[in-house]
Protein backbone atom coordinates (compact mmCIF):
# COMPACT_ATOMS: atom_id res chain seq x y z
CA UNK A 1 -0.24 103.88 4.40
CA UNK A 2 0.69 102.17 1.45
CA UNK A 3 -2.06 102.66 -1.90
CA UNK A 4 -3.31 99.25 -2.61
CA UNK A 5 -3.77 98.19 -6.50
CA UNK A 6 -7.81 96.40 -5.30
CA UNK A 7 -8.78 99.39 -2.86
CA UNK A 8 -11.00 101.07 -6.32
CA UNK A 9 -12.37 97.47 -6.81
CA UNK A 10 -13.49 97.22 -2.95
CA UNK A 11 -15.32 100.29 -2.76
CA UNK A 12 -17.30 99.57 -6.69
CA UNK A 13 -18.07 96.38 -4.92
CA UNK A 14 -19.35 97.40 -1.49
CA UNK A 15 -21.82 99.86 -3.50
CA UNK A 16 -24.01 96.82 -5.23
CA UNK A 17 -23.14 93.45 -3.68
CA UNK A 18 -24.14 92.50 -0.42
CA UNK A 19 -20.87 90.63 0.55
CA UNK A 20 -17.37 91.51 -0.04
CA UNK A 21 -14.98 89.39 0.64
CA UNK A 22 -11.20 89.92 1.08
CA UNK A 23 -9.18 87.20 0.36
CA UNK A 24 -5.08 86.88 0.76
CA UNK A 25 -2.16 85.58 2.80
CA UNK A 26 -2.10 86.60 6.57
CA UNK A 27 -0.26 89.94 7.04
CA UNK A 28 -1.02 91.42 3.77
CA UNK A 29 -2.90 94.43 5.26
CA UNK A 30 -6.35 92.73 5.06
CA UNK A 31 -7.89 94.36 8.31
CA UNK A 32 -6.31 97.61 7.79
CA UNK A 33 -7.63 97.89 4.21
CA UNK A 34 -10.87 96.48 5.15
CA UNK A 35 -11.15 99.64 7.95
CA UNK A 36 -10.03 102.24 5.52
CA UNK A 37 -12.76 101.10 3.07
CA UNK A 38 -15.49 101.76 5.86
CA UNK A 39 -13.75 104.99 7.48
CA UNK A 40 -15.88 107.89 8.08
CA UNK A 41 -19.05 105.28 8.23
CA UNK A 42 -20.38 103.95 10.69
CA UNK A 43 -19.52 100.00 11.34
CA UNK A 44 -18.85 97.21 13.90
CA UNK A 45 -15.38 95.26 13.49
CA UNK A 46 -15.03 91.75 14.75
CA UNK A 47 -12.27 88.88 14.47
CA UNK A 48 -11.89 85.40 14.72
CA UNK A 49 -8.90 85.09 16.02
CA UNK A 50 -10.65 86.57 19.25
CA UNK A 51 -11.73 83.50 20.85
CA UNK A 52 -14.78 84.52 22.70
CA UNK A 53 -15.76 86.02 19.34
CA UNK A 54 -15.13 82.42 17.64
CA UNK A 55 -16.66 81.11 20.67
CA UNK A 56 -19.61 82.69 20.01
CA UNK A 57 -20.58 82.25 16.48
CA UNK A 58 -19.33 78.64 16.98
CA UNK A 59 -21.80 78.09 19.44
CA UNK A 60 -24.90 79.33 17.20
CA UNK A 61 -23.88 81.32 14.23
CA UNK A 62 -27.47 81.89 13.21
CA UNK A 63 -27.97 84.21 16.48
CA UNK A 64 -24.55 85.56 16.29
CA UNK A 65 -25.68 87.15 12.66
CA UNK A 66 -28.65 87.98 13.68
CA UNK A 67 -27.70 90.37 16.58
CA UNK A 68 -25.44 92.03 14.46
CA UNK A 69 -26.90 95.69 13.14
CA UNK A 70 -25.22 97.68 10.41
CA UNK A 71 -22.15 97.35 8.28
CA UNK A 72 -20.15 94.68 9.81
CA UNK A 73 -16.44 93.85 9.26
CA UNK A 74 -15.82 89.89 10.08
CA UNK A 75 -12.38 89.11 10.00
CA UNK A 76 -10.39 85.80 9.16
CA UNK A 77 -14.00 83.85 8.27
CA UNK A 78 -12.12 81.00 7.63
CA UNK A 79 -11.69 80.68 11.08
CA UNK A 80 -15.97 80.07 11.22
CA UNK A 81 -16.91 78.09 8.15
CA UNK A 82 -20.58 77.75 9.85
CA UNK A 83 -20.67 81.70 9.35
CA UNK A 84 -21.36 81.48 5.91
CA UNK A 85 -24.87 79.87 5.78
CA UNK A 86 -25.92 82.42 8.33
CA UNK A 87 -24.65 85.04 6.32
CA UNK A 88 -27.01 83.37 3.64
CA UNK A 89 -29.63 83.67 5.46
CA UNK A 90 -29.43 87.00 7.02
CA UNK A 91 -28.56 88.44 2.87
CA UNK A 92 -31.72 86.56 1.86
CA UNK A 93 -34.22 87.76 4.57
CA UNK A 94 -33.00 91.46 4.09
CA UNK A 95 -30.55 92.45 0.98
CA UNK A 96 -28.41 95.54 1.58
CA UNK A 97 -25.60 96.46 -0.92
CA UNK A 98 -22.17 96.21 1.26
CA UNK A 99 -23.50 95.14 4.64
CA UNK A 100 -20.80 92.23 5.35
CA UNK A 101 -17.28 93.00 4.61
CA UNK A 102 -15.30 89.80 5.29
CA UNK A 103 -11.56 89.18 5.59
CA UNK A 104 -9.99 85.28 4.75
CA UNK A 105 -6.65 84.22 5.03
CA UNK A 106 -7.45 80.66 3.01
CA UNK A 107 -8.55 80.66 -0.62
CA UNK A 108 -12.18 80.52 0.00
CA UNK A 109 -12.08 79.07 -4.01
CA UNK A 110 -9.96 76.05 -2.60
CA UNK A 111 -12.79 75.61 0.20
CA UNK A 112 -16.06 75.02 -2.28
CA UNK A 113 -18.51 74.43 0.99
CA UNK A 114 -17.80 77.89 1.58
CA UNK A 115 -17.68 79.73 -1.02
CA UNK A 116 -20.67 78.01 -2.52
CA UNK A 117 -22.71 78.64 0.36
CA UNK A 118 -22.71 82.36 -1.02
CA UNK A 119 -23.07 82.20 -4.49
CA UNK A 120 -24.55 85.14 -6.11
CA UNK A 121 -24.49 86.93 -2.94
CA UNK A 122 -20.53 87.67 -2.95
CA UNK A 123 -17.95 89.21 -4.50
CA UNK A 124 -14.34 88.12 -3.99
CA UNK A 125 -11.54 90.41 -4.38
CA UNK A 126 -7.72 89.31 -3.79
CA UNK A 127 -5.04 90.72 -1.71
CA UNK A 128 -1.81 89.61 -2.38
CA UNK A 129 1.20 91.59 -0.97
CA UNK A 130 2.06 94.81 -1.94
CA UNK A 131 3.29 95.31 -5.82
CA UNK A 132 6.53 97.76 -6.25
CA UNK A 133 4.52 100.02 -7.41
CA UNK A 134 2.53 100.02 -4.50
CA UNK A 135 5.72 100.24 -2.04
CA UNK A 136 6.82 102.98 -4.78
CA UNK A 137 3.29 105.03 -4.19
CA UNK A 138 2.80 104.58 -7.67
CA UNK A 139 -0.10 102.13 -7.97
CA UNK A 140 -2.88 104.11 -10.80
CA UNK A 141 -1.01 102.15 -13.61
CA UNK A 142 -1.44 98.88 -14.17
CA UNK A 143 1.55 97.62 -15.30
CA UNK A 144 0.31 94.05 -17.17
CA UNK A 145 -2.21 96.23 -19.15
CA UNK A 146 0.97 98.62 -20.19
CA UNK A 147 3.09 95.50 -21.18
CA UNK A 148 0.19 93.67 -22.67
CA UNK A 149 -0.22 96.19 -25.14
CA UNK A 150 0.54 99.60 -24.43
CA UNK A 151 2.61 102.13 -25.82
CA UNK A 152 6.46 101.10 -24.61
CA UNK A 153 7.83 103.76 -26.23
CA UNK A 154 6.46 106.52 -23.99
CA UNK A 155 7.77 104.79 -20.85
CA UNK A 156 10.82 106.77 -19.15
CA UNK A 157 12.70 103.85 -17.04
CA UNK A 158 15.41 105.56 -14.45
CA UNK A 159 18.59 103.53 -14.31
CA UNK A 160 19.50 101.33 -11.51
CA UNK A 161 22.24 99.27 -10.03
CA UNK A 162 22.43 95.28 -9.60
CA UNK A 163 21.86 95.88 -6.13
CA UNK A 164 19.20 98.19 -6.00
CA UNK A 165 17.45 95.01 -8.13
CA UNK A 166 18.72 92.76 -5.16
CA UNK A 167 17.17 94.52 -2.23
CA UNK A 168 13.83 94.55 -4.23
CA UNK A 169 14.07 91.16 -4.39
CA UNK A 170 15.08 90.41 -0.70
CA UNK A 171 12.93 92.71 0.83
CA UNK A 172 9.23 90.77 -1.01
CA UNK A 173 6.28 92.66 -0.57
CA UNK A 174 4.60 91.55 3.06
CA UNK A 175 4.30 94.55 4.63
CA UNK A 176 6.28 94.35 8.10
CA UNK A 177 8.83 92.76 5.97
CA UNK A 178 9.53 95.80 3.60
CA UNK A 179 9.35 98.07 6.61
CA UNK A 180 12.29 96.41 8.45
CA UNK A 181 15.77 97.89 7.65
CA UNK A 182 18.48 95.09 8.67
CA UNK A 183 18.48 91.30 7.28
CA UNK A 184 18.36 89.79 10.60
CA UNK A 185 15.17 91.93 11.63
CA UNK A 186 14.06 90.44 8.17
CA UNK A 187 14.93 86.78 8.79
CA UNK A 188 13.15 87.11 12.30
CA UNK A 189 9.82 88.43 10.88
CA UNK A 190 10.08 85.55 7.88
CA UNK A 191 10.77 83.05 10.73
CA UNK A 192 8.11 84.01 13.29
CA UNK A 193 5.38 84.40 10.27
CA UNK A 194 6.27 80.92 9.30
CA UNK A 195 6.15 79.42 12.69
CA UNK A 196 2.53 80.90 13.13
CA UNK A 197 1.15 80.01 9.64
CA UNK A 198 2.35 76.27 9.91
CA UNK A 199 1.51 75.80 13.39
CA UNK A 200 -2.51 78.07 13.65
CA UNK A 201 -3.54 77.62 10.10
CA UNK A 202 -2.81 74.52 9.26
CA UNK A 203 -4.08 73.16 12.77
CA UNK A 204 -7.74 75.21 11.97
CA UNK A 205 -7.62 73.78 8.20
CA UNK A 206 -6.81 70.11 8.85
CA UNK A 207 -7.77 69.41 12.03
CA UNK A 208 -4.73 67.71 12.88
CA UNK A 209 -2.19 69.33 15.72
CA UNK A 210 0.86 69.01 13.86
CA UNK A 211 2.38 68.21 10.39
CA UNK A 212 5.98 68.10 11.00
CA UNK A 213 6.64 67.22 7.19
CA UNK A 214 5.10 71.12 6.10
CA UNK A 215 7.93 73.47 7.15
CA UNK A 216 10.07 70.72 5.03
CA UNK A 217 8.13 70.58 2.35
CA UNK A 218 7.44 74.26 1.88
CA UNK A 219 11.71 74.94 1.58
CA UNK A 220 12.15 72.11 -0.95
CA UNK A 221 8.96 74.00 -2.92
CA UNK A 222 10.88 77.22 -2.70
CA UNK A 223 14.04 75.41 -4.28
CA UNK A 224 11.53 74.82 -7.18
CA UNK A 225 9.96 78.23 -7.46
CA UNK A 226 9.75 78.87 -11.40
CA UNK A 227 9.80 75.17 -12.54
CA UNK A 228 7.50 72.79 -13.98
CA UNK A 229 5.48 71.02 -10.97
CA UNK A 230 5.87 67.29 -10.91
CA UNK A 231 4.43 65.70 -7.75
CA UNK A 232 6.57 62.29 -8.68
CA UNK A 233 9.87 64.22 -8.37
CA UNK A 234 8.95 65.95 -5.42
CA UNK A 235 7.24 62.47 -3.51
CA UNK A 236 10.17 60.85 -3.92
CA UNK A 237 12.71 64.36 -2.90
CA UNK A 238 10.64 64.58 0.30
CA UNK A 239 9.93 60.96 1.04
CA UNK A 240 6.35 61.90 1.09
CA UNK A 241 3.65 59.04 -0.43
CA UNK A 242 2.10 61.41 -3.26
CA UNK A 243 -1.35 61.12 -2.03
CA UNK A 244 0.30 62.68 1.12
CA UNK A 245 2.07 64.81 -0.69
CA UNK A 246 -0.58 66.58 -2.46
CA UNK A 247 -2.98 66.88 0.54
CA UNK A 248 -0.44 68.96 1.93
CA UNK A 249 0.23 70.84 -0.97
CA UNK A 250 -3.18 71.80 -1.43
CA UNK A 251 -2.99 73.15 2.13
CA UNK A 252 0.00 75.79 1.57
CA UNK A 253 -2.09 76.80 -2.00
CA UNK A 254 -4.98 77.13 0.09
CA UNK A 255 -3.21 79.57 2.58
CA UNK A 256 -1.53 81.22 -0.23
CA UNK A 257 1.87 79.86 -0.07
CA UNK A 258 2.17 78.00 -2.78
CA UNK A 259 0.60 78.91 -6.53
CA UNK A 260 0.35 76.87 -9.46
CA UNK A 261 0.22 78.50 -12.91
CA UNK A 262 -1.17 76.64 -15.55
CA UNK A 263 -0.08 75.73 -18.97
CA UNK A 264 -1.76 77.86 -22.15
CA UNK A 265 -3.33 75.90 -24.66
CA UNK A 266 -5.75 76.52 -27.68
CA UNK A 267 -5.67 73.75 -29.57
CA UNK A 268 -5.84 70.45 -28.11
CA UNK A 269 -4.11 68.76 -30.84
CA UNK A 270 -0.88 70.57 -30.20
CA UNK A 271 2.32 68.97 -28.45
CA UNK A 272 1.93 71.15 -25.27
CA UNK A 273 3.36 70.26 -21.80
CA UNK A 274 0.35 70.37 -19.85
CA UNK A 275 1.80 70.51 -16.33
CA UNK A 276 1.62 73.96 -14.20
CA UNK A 277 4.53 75.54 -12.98
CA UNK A 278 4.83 75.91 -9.25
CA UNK A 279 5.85 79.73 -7.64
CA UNK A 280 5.75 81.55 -4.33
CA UNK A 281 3.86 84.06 -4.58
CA UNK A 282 6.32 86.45 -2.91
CA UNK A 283 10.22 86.95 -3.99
CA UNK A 284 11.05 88.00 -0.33
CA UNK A 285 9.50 84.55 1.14
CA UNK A 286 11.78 82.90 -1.41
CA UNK A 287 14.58 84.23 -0.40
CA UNK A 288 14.73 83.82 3.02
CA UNK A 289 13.73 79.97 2.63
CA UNK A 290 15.94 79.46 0.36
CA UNK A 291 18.84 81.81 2.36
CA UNK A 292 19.62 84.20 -0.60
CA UNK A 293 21.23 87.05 0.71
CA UNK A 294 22.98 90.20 -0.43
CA UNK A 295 26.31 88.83 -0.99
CA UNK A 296 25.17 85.24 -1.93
CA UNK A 297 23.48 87.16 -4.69
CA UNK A 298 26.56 89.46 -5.76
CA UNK A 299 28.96 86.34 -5.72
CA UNK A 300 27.04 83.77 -7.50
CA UNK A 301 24.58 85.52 -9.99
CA UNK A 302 23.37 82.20 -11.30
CA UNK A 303 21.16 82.17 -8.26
CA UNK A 304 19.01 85.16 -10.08
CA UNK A 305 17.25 83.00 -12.16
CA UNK A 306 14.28 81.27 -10.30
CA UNK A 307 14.32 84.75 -8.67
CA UNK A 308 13.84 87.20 -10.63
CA UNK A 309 11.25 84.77 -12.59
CA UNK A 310 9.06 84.37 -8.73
CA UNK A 311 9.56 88.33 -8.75
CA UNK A 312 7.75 89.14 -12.25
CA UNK A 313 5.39 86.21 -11.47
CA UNK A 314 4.40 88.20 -8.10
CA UNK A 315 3.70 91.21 -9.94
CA UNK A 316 1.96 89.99 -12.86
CA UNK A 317 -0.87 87.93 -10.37
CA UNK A 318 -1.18 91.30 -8.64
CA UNK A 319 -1.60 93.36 -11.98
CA UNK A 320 -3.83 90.97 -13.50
CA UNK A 321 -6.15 91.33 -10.56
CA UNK A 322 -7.21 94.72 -11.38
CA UNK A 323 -6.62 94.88 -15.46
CA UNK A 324 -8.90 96.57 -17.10
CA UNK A 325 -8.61 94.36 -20.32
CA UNK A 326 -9.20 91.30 -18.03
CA UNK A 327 -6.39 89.81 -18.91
CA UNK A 328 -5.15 85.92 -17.73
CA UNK A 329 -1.67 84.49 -17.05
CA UNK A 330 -0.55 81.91 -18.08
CA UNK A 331 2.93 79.36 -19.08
CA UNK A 332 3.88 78.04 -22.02
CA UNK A 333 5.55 75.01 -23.14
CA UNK A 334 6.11 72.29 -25.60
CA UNK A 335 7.41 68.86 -25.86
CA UNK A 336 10.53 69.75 -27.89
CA UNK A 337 11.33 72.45 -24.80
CA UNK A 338 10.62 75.43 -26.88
CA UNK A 339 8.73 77.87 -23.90
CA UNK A 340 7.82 81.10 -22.38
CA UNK A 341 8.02 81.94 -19.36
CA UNK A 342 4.65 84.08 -19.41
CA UNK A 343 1.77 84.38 -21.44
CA UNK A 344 -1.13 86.92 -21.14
CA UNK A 345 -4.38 87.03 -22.62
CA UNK A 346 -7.32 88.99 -23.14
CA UNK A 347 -10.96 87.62 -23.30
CA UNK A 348 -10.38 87.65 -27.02
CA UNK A 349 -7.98 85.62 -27.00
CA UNK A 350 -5.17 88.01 -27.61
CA UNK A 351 -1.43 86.98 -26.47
CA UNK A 352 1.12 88.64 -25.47
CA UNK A 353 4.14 86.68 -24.86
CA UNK A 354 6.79 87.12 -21.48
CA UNK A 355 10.51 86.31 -21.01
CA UNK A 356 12.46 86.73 -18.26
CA UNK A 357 16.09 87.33 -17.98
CA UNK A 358 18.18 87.77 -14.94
CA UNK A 359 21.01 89.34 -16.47
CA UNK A 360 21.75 92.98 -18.08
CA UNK A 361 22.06 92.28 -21.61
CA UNK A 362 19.87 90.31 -24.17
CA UNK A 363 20.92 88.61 -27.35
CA UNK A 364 18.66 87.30 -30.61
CA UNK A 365 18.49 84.19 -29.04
CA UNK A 366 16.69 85.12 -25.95
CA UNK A 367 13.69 85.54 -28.03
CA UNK A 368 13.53 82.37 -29.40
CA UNK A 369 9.78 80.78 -27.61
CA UNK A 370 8.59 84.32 -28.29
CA UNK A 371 9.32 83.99 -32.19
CA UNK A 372 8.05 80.77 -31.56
CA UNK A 373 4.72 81.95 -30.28
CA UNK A 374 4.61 84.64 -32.72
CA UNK A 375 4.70 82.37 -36.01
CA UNK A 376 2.45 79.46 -34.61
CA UNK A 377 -0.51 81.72 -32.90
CA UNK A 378 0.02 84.48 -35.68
CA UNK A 379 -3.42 85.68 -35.58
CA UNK A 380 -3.90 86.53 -32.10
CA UNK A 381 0.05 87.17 -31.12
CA UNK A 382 0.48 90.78 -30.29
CA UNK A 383 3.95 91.06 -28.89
CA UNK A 384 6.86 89.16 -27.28
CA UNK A 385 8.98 91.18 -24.63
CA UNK A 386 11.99 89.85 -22.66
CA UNK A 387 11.77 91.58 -18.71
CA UNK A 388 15.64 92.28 -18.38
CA UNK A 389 18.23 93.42 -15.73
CA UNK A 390 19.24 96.14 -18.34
CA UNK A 391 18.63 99.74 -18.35
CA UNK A 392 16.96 100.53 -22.03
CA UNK A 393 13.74 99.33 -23.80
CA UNK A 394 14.80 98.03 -27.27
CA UNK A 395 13.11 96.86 -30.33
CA UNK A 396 14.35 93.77 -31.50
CA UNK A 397 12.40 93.53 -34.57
CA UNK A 398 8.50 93.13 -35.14
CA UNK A 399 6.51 93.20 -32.04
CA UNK A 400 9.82 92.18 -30.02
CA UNK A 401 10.97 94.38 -27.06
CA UNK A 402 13.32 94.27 -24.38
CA UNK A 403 12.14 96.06 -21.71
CA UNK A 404 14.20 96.37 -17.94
CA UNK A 405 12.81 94.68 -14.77
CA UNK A 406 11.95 98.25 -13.61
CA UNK A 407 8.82 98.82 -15.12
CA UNK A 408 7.16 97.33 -12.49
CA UNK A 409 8.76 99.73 -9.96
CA UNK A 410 9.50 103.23 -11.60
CA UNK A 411 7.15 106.15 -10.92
CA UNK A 412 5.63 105.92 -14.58
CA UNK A 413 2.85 108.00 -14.12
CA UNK A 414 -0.33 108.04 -16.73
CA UNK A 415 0.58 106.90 -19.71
């Protein structure tokens, strides 16, 4: 069993709230994690997607909570929206620390009815799928805190080869996924998860039996993973009307598919581009929409770009998670083009600055939005590194590093 980066942050949480919920993608090892938080206590597991089960709490969710006893595991709520306002009740009548652990596969943040209906009562924790480090049983450092500002020059990267750096990309971080050896086992697990998501999920969420336009519209998103987000482009692309267009978008980023990073700003007055930037939130998912493979990779290398930039994105949301400076991600970008990639900030409003490079050597010019960032926010800039395909971390003047891609996979150890 793989460690998980939020498994610490469960188990603080189940001690002093009285609901936990689990929120991620489907098949990111929700249920299992949610069991291994309860093992060796007693406690009663239940899922939606058993249909007497749904039947039941459908039919009068206030008795279905109420002849529950114990510490209860509810999995895929989402499934039961009426669930929640029992769960209200039942926490208000009688208020036990850790009594409901729930499991969602839709952002419960993106469904307010919801997730206001337990407000106070709840604490929401995030899993996304696994991190490198996590599929490299390495997963006590957190590697956003370390780049954000920690010490670089105690870190001891191994070498690797290009295509060690292209089956880490191909392979993502869903679970089944990393555990299946060929491509075509691969492509079959990416197709069948796919099928389901599009077809169940979507059904449950918009009441509708079929969007034909989704699967579509999710592969020309993937073709734009790592770009500024600009519905206009993308209505007219997909021949989608753009009210259309973002009612269906909002239904992949509510089930996890989609993510939209928004722009850093401080000062209003500033020329910023205020637009997000659209991702995947997992490399592997990418690639198999957007057919990278092996060889496509090692022929054409200017197909690494958007890649390896959805691959650091991935890891950063699943280090920020859990950072113990609370830090934020963010883009940045102005008017006259000048940007970087990644920003990250603390709650004092310390930056540290992020470029990505999908090749093995890095010039002077590379750091060009980082210098950028460094003169403008001087005050509250603490470093700029460019994430490279390289082997070596190199200074490259004040508070400029170079720093390879595998930091976020080497066993690192405490630092």
């Amino acid at each position: 069993m793989y460690p998980r980066h939020v498994l610490p942050i469960l188990l603080e949480a189940l001690q002093d709230t009285p609901v936990v919920l689990l929120n991620g993608a489907r098949q990111t090892g929700k249920s299992t994690l949610a069991q291994q938080c309860l093992a060796g206590q007693s406690h009663r597991y239940l899922t939606f997607d058993d249909p007497v089960v749904l039947a039941a709490v459908k039919h009068d969710a206030a008795g279905f909570i109420d002849g529950l006893e114990g510490t209860i595991i509810l999995d895929e709520v989402q499934r039961a929206p009426e669930v929640f306002l029992a769960i209200k009740a039942a926490v208000d009548k009688h208020r036990v620390a850790g009594r409901f652990l729930l499991t969602g596969s839709a952002n419960v943040l993106l469904l307010p009815n919801m997730a206001d209906s337990l407000a106070g009562r709840m604490e929401i924790c995030s899993l996304w799928p696994l991190s490198a480090a996590e599929i490299a049983y390495d997963a006590t450092i957190n590697r956003a805190d370390v780049l954000f500002n920690g010490d670089l020059r105690s870190l001891k990267l191994p070498h690797y080869e290009r295509q060690e750096l292209i089956q880490i990309l191909l392979r993502g971080g869903f679970p089944e996924a990393v555990s299946r050896v060929s491509d075509r086992r691969k492509t079959a697990w990416f197709d069948s998860y796919l099928q389901a998501i599009l077809q169940r999920d979507v059904r449950d969420l918009a009441q509708v039996e079929q969007l034909t336009e989704l699967p579509h519209l999710l592969k020309l998103l993937a073709t734009r993973s790592a770009s500024l987000l600009n519905f206009a482009e993308i209505s007219r692309a997909s021949n989608l009307a753009q009210t259309t267009l973002k009612r269906y978008f909002s239904l992949l980023e509510t089930l996890f598919l989609v993510y939209r990073l928004p722009s850093w700003e401080r000062n209003p007055s500033k020329r910023l581009v205020k637009a997000p930037k659209v991702f995947l939130p997992d490399v592997g998912l990418l690639a198999h929409l957007c057919a990278l493979t092996t060889d496509r990779l090692l022929v054409d290398p200017s197909l690494m770009g958007a890649l390896v930039e959805t691959f650091v994105f991935s890891e950063l949301i699943k280090h920020v998670d859990f950072s113990e400076q609370h830090l934020s991600l963010w883009h940045y970008r102005t008017q006259n083009h000048i940007e970087v990639d990644f920003i990250l900030e603390d709650r004092l409003g310390k930056l540290t600055g992020i470029e990505v490079k999908a090749s093995a050597t890095v010039d002077a010019k590379d750091f060009k939005g980082l210098k950028h960032l460094q003169e403008t926010e001087a005050s509250h800039f603490q470093r700029g590194i460019v994430l490279y395909a390289g082997r070596e971390i190199v200074s490259f003047g004040s508070a400029l590093w170079a720093v390879p891609l595998s930091v976020w996979w080497a066993k690192i150890g405490d630092i």
